[in-house]
N, C-alpha and C. Protein backbone atom coordinates (compact mmCIF):
# COMPACT_ATOMS: atom_id res chain seq x y z
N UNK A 1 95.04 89.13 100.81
CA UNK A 1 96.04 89.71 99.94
C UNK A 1 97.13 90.34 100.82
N UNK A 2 98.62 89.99 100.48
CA UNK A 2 99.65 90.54 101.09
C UNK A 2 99.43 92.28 100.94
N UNK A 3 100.70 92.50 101.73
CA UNK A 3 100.62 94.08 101.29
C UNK A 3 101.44 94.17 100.33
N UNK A 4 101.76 95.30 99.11
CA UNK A 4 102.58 95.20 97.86
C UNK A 4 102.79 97.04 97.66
N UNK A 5 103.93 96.88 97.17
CA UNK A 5 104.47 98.20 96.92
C UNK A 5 104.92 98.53 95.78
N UNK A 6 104.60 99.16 94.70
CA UNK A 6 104.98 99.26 92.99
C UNK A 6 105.11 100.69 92.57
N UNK A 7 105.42 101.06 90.88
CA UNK A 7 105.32 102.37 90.50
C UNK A 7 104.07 102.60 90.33
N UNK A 8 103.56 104.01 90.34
CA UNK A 8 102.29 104.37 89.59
C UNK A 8 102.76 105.66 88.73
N UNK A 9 102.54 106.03 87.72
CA UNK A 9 102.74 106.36 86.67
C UNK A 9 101.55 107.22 86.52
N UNK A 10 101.48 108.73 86.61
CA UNK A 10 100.88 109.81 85.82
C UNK A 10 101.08 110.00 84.63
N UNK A 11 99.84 109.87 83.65
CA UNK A 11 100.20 110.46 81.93
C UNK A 11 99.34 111.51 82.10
N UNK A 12 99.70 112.37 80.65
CA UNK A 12 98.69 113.19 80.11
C UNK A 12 97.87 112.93 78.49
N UNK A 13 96.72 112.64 79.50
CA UNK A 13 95.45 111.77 78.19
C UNK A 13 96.06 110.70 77.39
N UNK A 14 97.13 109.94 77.67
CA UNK A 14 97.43 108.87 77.01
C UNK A 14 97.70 107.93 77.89
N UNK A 15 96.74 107.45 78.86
CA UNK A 15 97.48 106.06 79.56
C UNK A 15 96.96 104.74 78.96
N UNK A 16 95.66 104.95 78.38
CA UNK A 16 95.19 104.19 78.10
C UNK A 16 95.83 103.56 76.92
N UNK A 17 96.38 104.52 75.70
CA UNK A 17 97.85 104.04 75.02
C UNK A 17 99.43 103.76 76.24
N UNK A 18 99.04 104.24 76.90
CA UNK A 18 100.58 103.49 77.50
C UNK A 18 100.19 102.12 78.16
N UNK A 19 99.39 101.69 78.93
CA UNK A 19 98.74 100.46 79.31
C UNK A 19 99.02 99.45 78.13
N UNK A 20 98.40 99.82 77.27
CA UNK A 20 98.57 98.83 76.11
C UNK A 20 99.70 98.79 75.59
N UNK A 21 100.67 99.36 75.62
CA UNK A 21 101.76 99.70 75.12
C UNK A 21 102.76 98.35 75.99
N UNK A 22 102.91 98.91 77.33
CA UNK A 22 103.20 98.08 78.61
C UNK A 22 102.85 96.91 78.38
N UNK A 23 101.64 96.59 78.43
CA UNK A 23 101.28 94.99 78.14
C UNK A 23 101.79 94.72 77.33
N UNK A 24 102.00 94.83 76.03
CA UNK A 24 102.51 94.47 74.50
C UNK A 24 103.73 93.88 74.90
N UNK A 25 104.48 94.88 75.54
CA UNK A 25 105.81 94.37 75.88
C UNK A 25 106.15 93.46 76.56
N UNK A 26 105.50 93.56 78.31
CA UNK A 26 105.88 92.97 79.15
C UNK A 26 104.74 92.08 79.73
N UNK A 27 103.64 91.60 79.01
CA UNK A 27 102.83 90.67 78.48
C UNK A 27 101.85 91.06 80.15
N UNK A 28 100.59 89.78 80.25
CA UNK A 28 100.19 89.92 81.63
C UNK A 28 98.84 90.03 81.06
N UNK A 29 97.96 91.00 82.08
CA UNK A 29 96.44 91.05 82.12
C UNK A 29 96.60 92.62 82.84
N UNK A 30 95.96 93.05 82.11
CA UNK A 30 95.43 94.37 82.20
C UNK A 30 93.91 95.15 82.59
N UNK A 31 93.74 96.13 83.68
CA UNK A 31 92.28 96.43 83.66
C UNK A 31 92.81 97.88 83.92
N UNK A 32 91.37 97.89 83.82
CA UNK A 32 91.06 100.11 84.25
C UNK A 32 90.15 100.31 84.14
N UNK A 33 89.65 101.76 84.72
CA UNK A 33 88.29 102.50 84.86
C UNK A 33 88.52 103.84 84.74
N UNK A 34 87.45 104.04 84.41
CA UNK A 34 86.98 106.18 83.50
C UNK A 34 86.99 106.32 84.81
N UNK A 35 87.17 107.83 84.86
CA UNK A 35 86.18 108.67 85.83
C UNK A 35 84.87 108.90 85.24
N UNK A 36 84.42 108.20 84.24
CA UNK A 36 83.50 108.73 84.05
C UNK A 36 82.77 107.08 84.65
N UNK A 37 82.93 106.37 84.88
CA UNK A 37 82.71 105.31 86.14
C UNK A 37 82.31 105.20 87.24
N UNK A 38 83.29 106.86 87.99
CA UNK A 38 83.52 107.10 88.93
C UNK A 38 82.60 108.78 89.76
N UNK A 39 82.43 109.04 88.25
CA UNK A 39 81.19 110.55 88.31
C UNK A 39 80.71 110.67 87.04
N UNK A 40 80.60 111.53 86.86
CA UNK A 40 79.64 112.51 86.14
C UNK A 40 80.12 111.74 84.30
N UNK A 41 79.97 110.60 83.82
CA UNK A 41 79.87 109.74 82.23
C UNK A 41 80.02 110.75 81.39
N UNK A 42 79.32 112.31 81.30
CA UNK A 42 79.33 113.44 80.44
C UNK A 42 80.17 114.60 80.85
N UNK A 43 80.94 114.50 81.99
CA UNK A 43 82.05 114.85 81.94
C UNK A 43 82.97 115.10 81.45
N UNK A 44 83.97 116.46 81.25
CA UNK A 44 84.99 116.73 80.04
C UNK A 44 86.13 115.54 80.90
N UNK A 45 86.67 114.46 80.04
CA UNK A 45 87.47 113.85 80.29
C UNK A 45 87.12 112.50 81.02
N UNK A 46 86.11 111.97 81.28
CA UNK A 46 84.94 111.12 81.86
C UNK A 46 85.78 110.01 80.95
N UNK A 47 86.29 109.88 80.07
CA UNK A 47 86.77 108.81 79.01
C UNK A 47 88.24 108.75 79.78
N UNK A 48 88.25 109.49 80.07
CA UNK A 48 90.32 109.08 80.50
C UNK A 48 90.43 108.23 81.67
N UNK A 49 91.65 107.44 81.45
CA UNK A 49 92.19 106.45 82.72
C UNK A 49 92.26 106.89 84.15
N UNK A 50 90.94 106.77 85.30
CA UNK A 50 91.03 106.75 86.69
C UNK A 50 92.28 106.27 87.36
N UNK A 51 92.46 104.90 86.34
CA UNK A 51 92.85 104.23 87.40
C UNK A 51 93.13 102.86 86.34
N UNK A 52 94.69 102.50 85.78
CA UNK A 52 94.95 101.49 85.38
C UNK A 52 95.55 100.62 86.00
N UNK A 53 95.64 99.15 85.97
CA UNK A 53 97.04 98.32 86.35
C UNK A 53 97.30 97.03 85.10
N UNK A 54 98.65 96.76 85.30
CA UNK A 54 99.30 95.60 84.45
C UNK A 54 99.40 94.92 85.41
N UNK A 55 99.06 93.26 85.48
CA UNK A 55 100.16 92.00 86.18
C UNK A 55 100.58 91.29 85.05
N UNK A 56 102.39 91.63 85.20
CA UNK A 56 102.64 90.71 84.68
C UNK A 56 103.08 89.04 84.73
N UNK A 57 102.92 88.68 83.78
CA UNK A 57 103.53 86.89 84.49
C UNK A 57 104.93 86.63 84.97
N UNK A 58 105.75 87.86 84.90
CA UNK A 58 107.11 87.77 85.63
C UNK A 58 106.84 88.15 87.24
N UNK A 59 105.26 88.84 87.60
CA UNK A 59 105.20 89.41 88.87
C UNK A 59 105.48 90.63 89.00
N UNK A 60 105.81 91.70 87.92
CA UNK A 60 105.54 92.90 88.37
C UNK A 60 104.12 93.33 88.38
N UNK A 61 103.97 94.51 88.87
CA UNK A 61 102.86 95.48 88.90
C UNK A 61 102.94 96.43 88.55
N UNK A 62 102.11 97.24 87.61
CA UNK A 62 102.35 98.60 87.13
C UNK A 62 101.17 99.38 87.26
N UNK A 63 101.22 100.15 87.69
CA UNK A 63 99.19 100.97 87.87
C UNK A 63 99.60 102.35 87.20
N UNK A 64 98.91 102.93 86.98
CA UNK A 64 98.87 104.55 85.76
C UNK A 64 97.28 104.85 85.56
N UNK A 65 97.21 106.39 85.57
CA UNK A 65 96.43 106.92 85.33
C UNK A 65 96.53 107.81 84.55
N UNK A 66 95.75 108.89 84.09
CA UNK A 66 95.59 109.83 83.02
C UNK A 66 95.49 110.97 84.65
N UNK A 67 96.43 111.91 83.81
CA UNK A 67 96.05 113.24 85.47
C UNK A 67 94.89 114.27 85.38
N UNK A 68 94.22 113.99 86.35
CA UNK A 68 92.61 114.80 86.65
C UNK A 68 92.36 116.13 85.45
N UNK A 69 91.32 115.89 84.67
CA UNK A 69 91.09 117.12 84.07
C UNK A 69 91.33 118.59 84.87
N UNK A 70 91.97 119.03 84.38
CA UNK A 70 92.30 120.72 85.78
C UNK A 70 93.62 120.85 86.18
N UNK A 71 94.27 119.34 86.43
CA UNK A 71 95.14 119.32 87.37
C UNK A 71 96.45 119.37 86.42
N UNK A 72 98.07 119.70 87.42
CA UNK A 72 98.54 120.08 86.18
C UNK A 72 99.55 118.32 86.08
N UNK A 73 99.89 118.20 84.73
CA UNK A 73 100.31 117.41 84.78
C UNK A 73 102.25 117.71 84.23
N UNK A 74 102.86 117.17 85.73
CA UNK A 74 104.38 118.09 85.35
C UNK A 74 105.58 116.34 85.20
N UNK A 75 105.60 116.18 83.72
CA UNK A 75 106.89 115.19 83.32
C UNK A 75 108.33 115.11 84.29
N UNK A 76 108.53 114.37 84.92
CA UNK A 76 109.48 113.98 85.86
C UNK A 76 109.00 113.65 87.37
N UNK A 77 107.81 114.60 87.73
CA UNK A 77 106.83 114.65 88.68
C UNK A 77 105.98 113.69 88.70
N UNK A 78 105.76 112.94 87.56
CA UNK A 78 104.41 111.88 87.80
C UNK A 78 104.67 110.74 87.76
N UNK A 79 105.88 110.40 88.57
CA UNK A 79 105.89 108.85 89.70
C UNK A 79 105.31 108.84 90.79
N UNK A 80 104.54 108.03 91.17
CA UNK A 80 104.31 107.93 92.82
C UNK A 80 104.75 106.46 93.29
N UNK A 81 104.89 105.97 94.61
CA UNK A 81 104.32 104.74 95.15
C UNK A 81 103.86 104.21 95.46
N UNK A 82 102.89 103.28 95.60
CA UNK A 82 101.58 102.86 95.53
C UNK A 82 101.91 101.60 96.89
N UNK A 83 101.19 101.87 98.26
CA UNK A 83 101.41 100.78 98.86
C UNK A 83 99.74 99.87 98.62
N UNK A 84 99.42 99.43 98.63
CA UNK A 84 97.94 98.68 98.35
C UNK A 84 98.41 96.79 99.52
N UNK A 85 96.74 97.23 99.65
CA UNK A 85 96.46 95.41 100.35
C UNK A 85 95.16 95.63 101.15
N UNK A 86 94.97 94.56 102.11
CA UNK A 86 93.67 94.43 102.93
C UNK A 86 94.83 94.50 104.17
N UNK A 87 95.75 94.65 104.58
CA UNK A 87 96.15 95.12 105.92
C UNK A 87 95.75 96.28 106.72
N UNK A 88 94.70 97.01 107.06
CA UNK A 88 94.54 98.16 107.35
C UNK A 88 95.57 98.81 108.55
N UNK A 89 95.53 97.83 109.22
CA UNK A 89 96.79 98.34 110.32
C UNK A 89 97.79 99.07 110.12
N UNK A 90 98.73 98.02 109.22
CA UNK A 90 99.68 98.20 108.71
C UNK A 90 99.68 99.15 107.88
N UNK A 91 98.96 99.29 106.61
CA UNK A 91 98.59 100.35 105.83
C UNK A 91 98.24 101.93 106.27
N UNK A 92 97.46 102.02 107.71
CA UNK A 92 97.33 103.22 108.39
C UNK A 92 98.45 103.74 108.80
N UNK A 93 99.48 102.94 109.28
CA UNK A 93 100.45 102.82 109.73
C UNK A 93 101.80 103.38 109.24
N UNK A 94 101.48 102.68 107.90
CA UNK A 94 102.73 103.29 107.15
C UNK A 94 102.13 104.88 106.39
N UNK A 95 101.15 105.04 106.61
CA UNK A 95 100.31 106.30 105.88
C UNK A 95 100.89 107.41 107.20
N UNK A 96 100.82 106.93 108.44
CA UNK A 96 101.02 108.33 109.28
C UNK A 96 102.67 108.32 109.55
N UNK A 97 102.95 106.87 109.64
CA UNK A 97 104.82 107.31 109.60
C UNK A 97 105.08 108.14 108.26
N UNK A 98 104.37 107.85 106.94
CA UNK A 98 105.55 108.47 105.90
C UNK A 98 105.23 110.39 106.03
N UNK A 99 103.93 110.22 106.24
CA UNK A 99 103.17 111.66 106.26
C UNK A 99 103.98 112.34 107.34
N UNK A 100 104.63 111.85 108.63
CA UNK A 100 105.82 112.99 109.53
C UNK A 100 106.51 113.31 108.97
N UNK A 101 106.30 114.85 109.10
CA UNK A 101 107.66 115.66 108.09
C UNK A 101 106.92 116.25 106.81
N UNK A 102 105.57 115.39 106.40
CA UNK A 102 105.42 115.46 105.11
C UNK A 102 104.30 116.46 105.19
N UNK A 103 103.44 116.20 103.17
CA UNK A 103 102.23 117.15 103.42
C UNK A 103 101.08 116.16 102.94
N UNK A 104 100.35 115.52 103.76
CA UNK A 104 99.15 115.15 103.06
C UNK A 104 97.85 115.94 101.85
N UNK A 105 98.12 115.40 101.00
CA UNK A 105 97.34 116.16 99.68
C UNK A 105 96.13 115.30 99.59
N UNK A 106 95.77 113.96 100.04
CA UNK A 106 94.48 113.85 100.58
C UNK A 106 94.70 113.08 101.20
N UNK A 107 93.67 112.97 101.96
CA UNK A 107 93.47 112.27 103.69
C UNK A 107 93.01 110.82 103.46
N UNK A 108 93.58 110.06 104.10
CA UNK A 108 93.23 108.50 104.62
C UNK A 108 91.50 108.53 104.53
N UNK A 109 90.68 108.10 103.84
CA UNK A 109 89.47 107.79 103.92
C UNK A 109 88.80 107.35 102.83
N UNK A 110 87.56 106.46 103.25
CA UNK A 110 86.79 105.96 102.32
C UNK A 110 86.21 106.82 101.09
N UNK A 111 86.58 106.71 99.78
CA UNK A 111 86.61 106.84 98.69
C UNK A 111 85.14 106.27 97.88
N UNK A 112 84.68 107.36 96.66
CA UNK A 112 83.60 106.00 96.02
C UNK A 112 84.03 104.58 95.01
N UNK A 113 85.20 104.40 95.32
CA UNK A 113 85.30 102.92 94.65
C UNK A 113 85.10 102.18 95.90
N UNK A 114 84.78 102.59 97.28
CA UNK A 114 84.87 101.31 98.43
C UNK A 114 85.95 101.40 99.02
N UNK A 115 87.38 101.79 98.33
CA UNK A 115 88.33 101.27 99.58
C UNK A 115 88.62 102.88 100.32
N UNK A 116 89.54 102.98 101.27
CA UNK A 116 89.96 103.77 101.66
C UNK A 116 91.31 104.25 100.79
N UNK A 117 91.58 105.55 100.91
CA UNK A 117 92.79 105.72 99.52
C UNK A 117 93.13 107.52 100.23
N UNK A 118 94.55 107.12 100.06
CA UNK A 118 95.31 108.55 100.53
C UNK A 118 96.63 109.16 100.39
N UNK A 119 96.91 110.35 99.84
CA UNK A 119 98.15 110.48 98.96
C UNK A 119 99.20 111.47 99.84
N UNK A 120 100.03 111.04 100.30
CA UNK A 120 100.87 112.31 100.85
C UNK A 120 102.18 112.43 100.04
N UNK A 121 103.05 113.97 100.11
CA UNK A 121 104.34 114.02 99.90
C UNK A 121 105.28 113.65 100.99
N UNK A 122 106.36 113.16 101.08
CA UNK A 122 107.02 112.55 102.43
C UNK A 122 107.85 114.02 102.58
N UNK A 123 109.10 113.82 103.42
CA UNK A 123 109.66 115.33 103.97
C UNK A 123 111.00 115.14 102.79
N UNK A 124 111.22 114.10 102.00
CA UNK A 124 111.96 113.90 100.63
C UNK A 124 111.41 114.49 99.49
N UNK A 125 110.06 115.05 99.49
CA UNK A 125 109.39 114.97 97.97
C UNK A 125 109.08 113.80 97.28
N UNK A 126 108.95 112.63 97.93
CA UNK A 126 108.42 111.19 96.91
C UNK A 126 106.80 111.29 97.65
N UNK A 127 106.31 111.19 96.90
CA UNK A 127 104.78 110.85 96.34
C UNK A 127 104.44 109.81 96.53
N UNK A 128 103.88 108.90 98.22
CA UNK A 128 103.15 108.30 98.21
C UNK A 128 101.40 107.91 98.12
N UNK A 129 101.03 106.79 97.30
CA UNK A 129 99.55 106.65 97.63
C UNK A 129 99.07 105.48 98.43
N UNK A 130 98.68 105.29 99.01
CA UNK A 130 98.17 104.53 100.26
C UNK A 130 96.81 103.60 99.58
N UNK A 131 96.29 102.61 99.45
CA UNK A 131 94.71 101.92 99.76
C UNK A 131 94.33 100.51 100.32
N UNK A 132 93.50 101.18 101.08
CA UNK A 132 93.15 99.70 102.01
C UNK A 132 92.05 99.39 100.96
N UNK A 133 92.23 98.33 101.03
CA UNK A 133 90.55 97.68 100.21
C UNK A 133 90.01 97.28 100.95
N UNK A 134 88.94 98.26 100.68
CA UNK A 134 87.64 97.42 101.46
C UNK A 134 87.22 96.21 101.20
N UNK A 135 85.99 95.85 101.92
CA UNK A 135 85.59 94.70 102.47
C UNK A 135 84.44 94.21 101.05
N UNK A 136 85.16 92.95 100.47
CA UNK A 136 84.62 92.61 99.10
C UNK A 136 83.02 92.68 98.88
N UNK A 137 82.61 93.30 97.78
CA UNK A 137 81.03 93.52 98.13
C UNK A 137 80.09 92.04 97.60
């Protein structure tokens, strides 16, 4: 897989209506996963979007999540950029160039979905997220 660069999209408790919403429109194949997938199933919020994406058949990409039970979720604030692929090089790469200047809010490392995944602010305020995918199980 190339490397690819798209929006990601923070909601609050509705991505799973905006996903569907997105598709409706701009057609494609759609997936996602709970955190409750990802921890604790009886978890307050265990039902909300980890982690969505759209492909559409024009070739965009759209990924969105629902923002962490706790965490705050602030309208204008919840774009990020999403670099994703199996390049790790490259991907480490562009994770420590954008992070000079910046603030890493979490660190480059293996994650429990398998891949490696890591979010910094750059010295602009844009919100990158970083993931290498790991090695197919």
């Amino acid at each position: 897989m190339a490397s690819r660069l798209n929006p990601y999209i923070s909601f609050k408790d509705n991505a799973r209506w905006a996903l569907e919403f997105y598709q409706s429109v701009l057609g494609g194949e759609s997936s996602s996963n709970t955190f409750g997938e990802y921890g604790d199933p009886a978890a307050p919020g265990a039902d909300l979007l980890m982690h969505g994406s759209l492909e559409t058949p024009a070739g965009f990409t759209l990924m969105l999540a629902d923002t962490p039970p706790g965490n705050p979720h602030n309208p204008g604030d919840n774009i990020a950029i999403s670099l994703s692929g199996d390049d790790s090089e490259d991907l480490r790469g562009w994770f420590a160039g954008l992070s000079e200047g910046g603030t890493i809010t979490v660190p480059l490392e293996k994650q429990t979905w398998g891949d490696e995944f890591g979010m910094l602010t750059d010295k602009f305020g844009i919100t990158w997220m970083v993931n290498v995918a790991g090695e197919p199980g």
